[in-house]
Protein backbone atom coordinates (compact mmCIF):
# COMPACT_ATOMS: atom_id res chain seq x y z
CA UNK A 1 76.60 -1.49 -74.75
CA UNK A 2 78.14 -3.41 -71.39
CA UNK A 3 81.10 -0.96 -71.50
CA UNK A 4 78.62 2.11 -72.37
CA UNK A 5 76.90 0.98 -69.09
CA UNK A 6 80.24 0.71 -67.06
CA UNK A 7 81.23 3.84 -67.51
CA UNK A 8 78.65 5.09 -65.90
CA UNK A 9 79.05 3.15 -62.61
CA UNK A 10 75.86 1.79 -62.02
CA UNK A 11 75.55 -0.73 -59.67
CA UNK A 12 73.19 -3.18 -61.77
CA UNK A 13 74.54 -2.41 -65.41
CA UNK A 14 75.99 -5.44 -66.31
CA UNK A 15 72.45 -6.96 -66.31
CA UNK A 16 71.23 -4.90 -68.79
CA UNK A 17 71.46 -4.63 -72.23
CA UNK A 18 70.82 -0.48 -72.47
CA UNK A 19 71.11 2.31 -70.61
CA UNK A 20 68.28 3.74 -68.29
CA UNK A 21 67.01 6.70 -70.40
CA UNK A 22 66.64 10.29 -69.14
CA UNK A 23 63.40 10.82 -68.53
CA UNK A 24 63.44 7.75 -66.01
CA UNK A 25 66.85 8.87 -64.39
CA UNK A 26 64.86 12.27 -63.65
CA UNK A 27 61.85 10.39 -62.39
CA UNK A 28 63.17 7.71 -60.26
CA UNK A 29 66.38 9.66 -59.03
CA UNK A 30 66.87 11.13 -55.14
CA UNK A 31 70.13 12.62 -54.61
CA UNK A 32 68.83 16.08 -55.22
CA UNK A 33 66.93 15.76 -51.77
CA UNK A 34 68.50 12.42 -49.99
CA UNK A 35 72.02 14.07 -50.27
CA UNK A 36 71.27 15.44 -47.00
CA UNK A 37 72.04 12.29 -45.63
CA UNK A 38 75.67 12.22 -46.97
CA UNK A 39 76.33 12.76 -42.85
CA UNK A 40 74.52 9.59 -41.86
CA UNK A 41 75.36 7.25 -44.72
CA UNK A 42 79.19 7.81 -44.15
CA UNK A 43 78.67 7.18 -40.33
CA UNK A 44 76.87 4.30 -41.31
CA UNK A 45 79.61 3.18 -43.98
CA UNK A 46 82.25 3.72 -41.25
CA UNK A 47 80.98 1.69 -38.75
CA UNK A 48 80.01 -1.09 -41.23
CA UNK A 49 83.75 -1.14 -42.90
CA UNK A 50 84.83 -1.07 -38.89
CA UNK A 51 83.26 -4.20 -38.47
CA UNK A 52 84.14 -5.86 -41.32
CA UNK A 53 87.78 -5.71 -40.95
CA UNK A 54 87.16 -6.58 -37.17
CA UNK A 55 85.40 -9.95 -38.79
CA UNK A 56 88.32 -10.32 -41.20
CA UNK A 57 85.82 -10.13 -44.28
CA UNK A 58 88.02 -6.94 -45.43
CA UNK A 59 91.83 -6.44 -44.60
CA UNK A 60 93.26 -3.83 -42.09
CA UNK A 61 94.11 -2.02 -45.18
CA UNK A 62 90.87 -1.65 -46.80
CA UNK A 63 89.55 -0.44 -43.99
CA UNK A 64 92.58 1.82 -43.74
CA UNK A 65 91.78 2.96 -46.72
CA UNK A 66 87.60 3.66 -46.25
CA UNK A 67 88.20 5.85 -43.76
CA UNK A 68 90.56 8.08 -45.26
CA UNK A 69 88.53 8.14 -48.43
CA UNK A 70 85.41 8.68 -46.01
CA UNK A 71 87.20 11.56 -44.55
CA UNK A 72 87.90 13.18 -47.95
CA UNK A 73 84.52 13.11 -48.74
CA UNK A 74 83.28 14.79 -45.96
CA UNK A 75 85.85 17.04 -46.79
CA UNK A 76 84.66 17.92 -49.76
CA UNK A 77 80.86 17.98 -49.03
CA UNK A 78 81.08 20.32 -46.10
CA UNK A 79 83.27 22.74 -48.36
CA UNK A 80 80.54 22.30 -51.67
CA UNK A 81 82.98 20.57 -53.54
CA UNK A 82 81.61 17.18 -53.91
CA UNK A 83 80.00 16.43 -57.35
CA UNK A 84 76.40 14.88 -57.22
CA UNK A 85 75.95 13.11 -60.15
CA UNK A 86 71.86 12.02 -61.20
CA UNK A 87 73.14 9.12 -62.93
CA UNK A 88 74.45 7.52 -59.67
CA UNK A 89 70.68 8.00 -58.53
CA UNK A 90 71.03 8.65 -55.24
CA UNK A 91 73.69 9.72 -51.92
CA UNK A 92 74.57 5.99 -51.57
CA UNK A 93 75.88 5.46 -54.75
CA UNK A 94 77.45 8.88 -55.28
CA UNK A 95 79.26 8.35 -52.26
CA UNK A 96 80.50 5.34 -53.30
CA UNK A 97 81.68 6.50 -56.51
CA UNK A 98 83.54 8.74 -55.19
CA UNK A 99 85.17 6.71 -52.83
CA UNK A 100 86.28 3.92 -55.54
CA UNK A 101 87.61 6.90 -57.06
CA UNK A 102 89.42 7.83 -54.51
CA UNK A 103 90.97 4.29 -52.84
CA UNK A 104 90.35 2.40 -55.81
CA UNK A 105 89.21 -1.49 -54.76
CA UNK A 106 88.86 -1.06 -51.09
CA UNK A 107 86.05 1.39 -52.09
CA UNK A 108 84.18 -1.28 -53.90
CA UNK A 109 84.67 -3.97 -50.87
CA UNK A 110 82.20 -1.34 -48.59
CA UNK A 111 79.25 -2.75 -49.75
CA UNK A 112 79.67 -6.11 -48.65
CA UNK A 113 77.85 -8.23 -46.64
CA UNK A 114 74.83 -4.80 -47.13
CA UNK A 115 72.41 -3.83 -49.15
CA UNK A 116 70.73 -0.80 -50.62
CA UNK A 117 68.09 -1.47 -48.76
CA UNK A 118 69.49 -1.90 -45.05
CA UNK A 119 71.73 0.82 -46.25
CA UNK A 120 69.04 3.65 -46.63
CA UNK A 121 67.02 2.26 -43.60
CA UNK A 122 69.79 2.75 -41.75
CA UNK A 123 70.54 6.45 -43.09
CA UNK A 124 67.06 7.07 -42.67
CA UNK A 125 67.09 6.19 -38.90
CA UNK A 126 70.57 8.11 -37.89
CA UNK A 127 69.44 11.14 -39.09
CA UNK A 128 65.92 11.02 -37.74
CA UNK A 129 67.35 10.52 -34.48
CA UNK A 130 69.65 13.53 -34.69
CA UNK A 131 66.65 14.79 -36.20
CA UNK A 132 64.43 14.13 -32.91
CA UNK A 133 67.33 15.49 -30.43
CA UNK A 134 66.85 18.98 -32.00
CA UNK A 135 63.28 19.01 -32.10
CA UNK A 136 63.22 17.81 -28.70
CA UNK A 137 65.91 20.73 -27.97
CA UNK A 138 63.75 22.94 -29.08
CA UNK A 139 60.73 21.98 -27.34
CA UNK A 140 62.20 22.76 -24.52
CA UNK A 141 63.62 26.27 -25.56
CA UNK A 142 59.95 27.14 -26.39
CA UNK A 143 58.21 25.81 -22.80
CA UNK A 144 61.46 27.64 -21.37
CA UNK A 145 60.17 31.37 -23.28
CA UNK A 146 56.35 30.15 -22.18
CA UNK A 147 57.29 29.88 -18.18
CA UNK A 148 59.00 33.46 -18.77
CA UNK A 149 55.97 34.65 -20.01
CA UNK A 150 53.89 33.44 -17.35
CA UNK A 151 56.15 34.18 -14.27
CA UNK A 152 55.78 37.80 -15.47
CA UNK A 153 51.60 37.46 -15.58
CA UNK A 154 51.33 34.64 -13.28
CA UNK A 155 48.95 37.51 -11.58
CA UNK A 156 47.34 38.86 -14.99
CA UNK A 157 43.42 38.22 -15.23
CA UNK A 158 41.78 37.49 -18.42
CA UNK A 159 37.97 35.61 -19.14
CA UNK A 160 38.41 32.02 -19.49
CA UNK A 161 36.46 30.91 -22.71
CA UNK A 162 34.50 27.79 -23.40
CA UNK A 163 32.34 28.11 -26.76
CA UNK A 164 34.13 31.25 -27.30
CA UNK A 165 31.98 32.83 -24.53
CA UNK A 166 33.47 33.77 -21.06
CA UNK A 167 33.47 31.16 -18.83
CA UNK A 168 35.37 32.01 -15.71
CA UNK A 169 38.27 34.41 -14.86
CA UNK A 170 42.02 32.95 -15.04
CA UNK A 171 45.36 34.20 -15.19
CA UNK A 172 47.71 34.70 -18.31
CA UNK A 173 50.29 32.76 -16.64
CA UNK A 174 47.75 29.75 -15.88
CA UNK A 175 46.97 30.27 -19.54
CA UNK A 176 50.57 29.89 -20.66
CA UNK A 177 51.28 26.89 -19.15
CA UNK A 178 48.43 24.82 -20.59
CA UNK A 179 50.85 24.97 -23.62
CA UNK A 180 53.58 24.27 -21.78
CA UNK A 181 51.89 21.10 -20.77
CA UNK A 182 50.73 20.09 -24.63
CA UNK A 183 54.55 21.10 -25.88
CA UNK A 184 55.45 18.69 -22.97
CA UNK A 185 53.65 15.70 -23.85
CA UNK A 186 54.95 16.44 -27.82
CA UNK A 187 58.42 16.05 -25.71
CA UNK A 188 57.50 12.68 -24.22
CA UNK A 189 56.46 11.64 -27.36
CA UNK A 190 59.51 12.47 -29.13
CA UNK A 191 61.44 10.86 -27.13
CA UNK A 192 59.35 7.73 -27.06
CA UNK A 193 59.87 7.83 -30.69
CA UNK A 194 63.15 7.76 -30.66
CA UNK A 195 63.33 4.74 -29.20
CA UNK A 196 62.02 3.05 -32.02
CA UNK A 197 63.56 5.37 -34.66
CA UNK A 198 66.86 3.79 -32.51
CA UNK A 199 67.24 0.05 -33.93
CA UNK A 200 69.79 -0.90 -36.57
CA UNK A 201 68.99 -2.16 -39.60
CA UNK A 202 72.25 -3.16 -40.89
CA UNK A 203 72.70 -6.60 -41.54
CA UNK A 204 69.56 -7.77 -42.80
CA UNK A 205 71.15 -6.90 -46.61
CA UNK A 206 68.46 -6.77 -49.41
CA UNK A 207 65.79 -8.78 -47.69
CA UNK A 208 67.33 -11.88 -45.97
CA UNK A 209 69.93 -11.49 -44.46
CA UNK A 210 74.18 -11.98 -45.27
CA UNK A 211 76.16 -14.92 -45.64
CA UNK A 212 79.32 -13.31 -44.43
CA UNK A 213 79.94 -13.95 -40.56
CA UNK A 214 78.70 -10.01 -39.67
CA UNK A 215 78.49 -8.70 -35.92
CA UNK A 216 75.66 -6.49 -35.90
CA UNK A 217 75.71 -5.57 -32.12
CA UNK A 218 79.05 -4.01 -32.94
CA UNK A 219 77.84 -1.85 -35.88
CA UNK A 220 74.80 -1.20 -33.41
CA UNK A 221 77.07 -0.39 -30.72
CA UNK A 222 79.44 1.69 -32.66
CA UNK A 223 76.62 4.36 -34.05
CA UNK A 224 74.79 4.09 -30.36
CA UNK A 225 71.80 1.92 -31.16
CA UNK A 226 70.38 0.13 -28.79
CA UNK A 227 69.35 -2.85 -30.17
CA UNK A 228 69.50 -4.00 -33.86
CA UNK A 229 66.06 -4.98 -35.67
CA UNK A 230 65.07 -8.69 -35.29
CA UNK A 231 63.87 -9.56 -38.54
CA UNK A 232 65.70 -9.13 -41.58
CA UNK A 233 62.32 -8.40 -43.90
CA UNK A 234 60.64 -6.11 -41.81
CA UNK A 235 64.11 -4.00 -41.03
CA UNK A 236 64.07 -3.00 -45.16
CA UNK A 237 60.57 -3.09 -45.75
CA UNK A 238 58.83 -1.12 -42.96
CA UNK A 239 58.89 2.60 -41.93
CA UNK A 240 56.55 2.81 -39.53
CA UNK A 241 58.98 4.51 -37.18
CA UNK A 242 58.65 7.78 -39.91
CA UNK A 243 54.92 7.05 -39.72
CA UNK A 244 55.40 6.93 -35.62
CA UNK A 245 57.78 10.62 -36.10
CA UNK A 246 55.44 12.08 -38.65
CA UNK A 247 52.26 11.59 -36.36
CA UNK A 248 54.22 12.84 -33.35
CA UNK A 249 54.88 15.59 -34.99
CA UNK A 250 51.69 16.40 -36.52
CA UNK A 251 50.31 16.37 -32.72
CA UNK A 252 53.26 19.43 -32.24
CA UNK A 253 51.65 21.55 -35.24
CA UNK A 254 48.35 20.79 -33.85
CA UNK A 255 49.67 22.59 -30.80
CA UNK A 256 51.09 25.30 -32.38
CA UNK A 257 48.11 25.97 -34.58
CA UNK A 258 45.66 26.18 -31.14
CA UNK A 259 48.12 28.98 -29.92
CA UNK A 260 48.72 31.12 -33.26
CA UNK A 261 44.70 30.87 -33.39
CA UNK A 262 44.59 32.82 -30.20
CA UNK A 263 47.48 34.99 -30.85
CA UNK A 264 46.21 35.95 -34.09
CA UNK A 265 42.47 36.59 -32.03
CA UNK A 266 44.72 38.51 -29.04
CA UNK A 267 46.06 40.99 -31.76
CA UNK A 268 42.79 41.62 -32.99
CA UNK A 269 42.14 45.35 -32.23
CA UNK A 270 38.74 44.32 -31.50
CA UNK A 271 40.40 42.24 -28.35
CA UNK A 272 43.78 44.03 -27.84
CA UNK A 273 45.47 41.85 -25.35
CA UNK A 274 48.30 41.38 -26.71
CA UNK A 275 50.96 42.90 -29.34
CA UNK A 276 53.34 41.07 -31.55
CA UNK A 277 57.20 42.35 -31.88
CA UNK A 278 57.42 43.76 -35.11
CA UNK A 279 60.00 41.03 -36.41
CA UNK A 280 57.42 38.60 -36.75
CA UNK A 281 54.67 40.59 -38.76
CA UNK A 282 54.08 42.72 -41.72
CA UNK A 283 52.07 45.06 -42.92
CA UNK A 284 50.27 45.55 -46.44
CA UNK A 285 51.06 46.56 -49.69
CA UNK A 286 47.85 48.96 -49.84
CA UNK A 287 46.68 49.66 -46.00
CA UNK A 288 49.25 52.10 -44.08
CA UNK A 289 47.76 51.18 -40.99
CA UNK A 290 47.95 47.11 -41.10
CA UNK A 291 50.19 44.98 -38.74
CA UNK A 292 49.37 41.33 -39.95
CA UNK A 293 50.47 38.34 -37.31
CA UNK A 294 51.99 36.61 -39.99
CA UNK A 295 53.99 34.39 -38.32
CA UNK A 296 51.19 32.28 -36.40
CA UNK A 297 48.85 32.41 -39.39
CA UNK A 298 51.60 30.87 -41.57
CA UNK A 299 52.27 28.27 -39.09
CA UNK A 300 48.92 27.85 -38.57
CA UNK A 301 48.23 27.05 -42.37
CA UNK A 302 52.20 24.76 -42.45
CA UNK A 303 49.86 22.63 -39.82
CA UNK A 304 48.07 21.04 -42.42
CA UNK A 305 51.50 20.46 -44.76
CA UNK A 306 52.56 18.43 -41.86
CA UNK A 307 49.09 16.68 -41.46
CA UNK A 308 49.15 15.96 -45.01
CA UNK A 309 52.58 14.14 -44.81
CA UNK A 310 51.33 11.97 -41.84
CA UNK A 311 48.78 10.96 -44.21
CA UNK A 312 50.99 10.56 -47.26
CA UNK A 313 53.31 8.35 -45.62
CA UNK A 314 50.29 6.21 -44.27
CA UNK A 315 49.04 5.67 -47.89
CA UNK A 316 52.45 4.86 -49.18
CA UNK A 317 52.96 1.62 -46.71
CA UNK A 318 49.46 0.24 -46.46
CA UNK A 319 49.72 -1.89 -49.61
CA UNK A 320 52.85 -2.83 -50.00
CA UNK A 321 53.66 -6.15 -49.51
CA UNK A 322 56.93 -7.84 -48.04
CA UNK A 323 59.80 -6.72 -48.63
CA UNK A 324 61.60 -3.40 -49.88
CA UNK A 325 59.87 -1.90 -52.56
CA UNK A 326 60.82 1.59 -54.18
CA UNK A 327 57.24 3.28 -53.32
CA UNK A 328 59.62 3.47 -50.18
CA UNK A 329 61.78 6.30 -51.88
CA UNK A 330 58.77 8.28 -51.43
CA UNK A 331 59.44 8.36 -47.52
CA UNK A 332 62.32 10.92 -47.59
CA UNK A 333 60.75 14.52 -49.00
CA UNK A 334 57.56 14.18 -46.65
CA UNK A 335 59.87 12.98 -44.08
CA UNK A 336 62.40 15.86 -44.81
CA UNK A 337 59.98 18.74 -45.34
CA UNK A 338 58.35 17.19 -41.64
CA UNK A 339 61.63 17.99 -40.10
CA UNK A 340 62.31 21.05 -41.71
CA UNK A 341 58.78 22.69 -41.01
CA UNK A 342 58.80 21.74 -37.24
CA UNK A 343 62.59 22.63 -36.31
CA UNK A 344 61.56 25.84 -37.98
CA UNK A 345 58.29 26.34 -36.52
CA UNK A 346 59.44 25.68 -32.92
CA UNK A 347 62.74 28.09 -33.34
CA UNK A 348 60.89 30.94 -34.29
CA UNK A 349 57.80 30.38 -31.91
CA UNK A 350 60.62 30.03 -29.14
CA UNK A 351 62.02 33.93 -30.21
CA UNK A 352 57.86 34.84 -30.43
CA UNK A 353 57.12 34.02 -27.48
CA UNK A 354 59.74 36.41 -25.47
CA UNK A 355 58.24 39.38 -28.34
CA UNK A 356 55.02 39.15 -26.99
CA UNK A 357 53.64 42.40 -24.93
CA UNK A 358 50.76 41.68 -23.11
CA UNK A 359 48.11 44.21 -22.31
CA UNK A 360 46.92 43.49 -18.72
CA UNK A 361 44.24 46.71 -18.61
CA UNK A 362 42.59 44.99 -21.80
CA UNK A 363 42.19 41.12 -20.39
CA UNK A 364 40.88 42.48 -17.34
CA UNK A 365 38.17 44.38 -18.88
CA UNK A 366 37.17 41.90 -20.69
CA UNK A 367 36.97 39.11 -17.82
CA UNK A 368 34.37 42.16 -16.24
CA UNK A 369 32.12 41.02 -19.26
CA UNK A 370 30.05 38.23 -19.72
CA UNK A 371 29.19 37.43 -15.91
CA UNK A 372 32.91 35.78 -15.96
CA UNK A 373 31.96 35.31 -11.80
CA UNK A 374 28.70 33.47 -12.01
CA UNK A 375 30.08 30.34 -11.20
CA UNK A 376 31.72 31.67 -8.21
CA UNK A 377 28.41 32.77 -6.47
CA UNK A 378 26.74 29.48 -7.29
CA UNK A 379 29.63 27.78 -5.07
CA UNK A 380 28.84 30.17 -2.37
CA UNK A 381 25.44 29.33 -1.94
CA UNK A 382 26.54 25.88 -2.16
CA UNK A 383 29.11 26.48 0.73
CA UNK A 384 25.86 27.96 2.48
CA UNK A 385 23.79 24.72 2.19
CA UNK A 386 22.16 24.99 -0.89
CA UNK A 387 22.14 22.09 -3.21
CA UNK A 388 23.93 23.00 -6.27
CA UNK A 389 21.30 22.85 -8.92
CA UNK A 390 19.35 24.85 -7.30
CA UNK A 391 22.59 27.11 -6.51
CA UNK A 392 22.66 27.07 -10.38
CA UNK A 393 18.97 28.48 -10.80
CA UNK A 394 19.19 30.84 -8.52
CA UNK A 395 22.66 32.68 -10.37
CA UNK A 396 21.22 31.86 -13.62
CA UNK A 397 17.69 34.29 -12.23
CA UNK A 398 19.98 36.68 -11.17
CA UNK A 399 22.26 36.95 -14.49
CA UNK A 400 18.85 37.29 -16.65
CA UNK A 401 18.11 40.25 -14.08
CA UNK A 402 21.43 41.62 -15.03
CA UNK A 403 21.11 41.43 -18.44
CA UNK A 404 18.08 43.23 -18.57
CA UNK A 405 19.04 46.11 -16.70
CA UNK A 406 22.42 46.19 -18.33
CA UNK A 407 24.84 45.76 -15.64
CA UNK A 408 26.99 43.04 -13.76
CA UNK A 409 26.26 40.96 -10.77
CA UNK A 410 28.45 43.19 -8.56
CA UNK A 411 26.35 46.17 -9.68
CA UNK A 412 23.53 44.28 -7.77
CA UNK A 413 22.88 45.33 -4.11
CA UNK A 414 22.89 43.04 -0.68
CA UNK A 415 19.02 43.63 -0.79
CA UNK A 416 18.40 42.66 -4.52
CA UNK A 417 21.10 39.63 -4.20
CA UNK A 418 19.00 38.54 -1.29
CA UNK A 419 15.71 38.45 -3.78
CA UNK A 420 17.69 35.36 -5.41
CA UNK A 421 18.67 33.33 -2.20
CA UNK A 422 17.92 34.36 1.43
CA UNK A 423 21.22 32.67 2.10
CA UNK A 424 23.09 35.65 0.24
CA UNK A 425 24.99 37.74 3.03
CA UNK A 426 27.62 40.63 3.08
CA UNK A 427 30.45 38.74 2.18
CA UNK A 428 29.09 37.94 -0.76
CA UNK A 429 31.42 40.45 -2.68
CA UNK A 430 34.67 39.59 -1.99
CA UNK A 431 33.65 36.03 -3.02
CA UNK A 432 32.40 38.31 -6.92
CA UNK A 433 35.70 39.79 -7.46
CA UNK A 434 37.95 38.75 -9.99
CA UNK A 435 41.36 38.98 -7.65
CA UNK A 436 38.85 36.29 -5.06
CA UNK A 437 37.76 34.21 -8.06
CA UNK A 438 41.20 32.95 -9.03
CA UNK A 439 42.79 32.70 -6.26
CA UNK A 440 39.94 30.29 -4.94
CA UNK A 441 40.87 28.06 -7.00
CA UNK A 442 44.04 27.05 -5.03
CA UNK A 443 44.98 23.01 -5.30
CA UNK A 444 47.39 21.88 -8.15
CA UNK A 445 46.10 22.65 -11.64
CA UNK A 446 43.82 25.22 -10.46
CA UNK A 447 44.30 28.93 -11.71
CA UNK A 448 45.24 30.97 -8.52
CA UNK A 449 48.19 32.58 -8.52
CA UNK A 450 50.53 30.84 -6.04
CA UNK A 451 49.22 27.39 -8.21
CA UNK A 452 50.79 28.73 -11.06
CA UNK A 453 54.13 29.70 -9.61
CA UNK A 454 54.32 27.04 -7.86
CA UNK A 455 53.66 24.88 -11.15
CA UNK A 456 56.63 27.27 -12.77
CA UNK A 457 58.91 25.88 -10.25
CA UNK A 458 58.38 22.67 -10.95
CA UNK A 459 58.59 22.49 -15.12
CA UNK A 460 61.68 24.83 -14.17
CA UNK A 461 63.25 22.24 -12.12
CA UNK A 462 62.19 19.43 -14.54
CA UNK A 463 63.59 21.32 -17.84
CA UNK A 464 67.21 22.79 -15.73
């Protein structure tokens, strides 16, 4: 039965007295979706075989001999070549297989002075980082395709909503770059992240630690982390740093999901400010006339996928205790699919963005409605001397008389205006158009035009 198990490779057989049986190869197996690590683990492998023969634990030729098996292999995986086997469970031990295979005993010298377990943590971490450069990449491509959009309408007017209900007039562009600002903190975040993702975990082995005389700081400086982890037990056990990733990017959907719900409202044909490029909608299988957003309402609904992997990985730590335990092969698909929904999210929002037409004619109709100027008069009494609750009364008098005769404060005369405050003058107009409303508000973060170009400049000189 020893030899049976031999054959197979397994890293634990001679322990056992039968085989693992099918059904619990298919059930506790990863290399179907940890494979895509292959990348990491050999970098990993590499750098830990470097140091090795640098300690004189392995010869000059073992190592020789690692990295032109290692080089094989990633020969062989980027051409589709290389054979994933389910009964070596998982990337680690298929590439290690392999490499036996190919350099014979130097192959099975790799794994000492490691673990499994500081293996995978460190796997997990390399390609989370490369995983957080992109995102962060992209993040930027998408802000980049937001200031274009609201360069060309930094002058656009649409109503301001609070409640849903018009509030006060802005611009599109001042509108646009309240996302830039949220997909800017998701950047700061990211990057913050990564400097926790960023610690090795090499070197702690299985739980406690080696016995050989390892250098971490040289495995940690060959694959560019900046510090190693300090204790040996948490480095296996603990993935708090894909918690940390997971919730940062959660926060990113969130964003998106605020801005497909208004582009999906915009498209309405009931609000018409915008249009979609055709690329990124459909139409239906039964309706002739029917241009669907599809792509914000799908990455609206992905938002809760991501959400629910935040969670998922927050339920699989909180009762485990020290050290590695295999709930913690659960980490990679949530972790995975994370990635895989948010680089693809942000890449195709990024192309969106610079398809979107917007309908100028239709926002500014729309800020006419709803009394969008109504906080604009009540500062102008205020500027007059008039305390500003009573400022507030007197607009909110003059709106009810508006809405009963059907018609907008600017429909008012001089002489009826005047039946609301005495203080009311001439100049009362220019202060109730929309063209005066936003560009009053002119200091940094305010809505007026020159604000938001100027505010353009600046993310542009930030993101060059």
């Amino acid at each position: 039965m020893t030899a049976q198990l031999s054959k197979k490779s397994e890293a634990w057989s001679a322990r056992f007295s039968e085989p693992v049986s099918d059904l619990v190869k298919r059930y506790t197996a990863s290399v179907f979706f940890d494979k895509r690590m292959a990348d990491a683990d050999i970098q990993g492998s590499l750098a830990h075989a470097e140091m090795l023969a640098h300690q004189g634990i392995i010869s000059t030729q073992d190592h020789a001999d690692i990295q032109r098996g290692m080089a094989q292999i990633q020969a062989e995986i980027a051409a589709g070549k290389f054979e994933w086997m389910l009964d070596l469970e998982d990337v680690h031990l298929n590439i290690e297989k392999r490499l036996t295979e190919l350099v014979g005993d130097a192959g099975k010298r790799l794994h000492t002075g490691r673990s499994r377990n500081d293996q995978v943590a460190t796997d997990i971490r390399l390609y989370m980082r490369a995983a957080i450069d992109g995102i962060a990449g992209l993040l930027r491509d998408l802000r980049l395709a937001l200031l274009d959009l609201a360069e060309q309408h930094a002058d656009t007017i649409l109503p301001g909503f609070t409640h849903m209900q018009v509030a006060q007039p802005i611009t599109f562009g001042h509108h646009m770059l309240a996302y830039v600002e949220m997909f800017s903190r998701d950047a700061e975040r990211m990057t913050d992240c990564r400097k926790r993702v960023n610690r090795l975990p090499l070197g702690a082995a299985a739980l406690a630690g080696t016995t050989f005389p390892i250098d971490r700081e040289r495995v940690a400086k060959t694959l560019g982390f900046e510090e190693v982890c300090r204790n040996s037990l948490d480095a296996v056990s603990d993935r708090d740093f894909a918690i940390e990733f997971c919730a940062a990017a959660a926060l990113v959907m969130t964003h998106i999901s605020r801005m497909s719900e208004e582009l999906v409202i915009w498209m309405s044909p009931r609000v018409g400010f915008i249009d979609i490029a055709d690329r990124f909608c459909t139409g239906s299988s039964i309706m002739p006339q029917k241009k669907n957003p599809d792509v914000p309402e799908l990455a609206r609904g992905k938002t809760g996928r991501v959400n629910g992997h935040l969670i998922g990985l927050l339920t699989l730590m909180k009762g485990q205790p020290l050290a590695y335990n295999k709930d913690n092969q659960e980490d990679k698909e949530p972790l995975f699919d994370t990635v895989d929904t948010v680089t693809d999210t942000l890449r195709i929002f990024a192309d969106m963005a610079r398809g979107i037409t917007v309908k100028p004619e239709a926002m500014r109709a729309a800020a006419l409605q709803g009394y969008a100027t109504a906080t604009d008069l009540a500062d102008y009494l205020v500027k007059k001397g008039l305390p500003f609750r009573d400022a507030h009364e007197a607009v909110a008098r003059a709106v009810r008389a508006c809405e009963q005769r059907g018609g907008d404060l600017t429909d008012l005369s001089l002489d009826e205006m005047r039946t609301f405050s005495p203080l009311i003058e001439a100049d009362v107009f220019n202060v109730l158009t929309l063209e005066g409303s936003v560009a009053a508000r002119n200091h940094i973060g305010g809505t007026a035009p020159n604000q938001v170009r100027a505010a353009i400049a600046n993310w542009r000189a930030q993101l060059a």
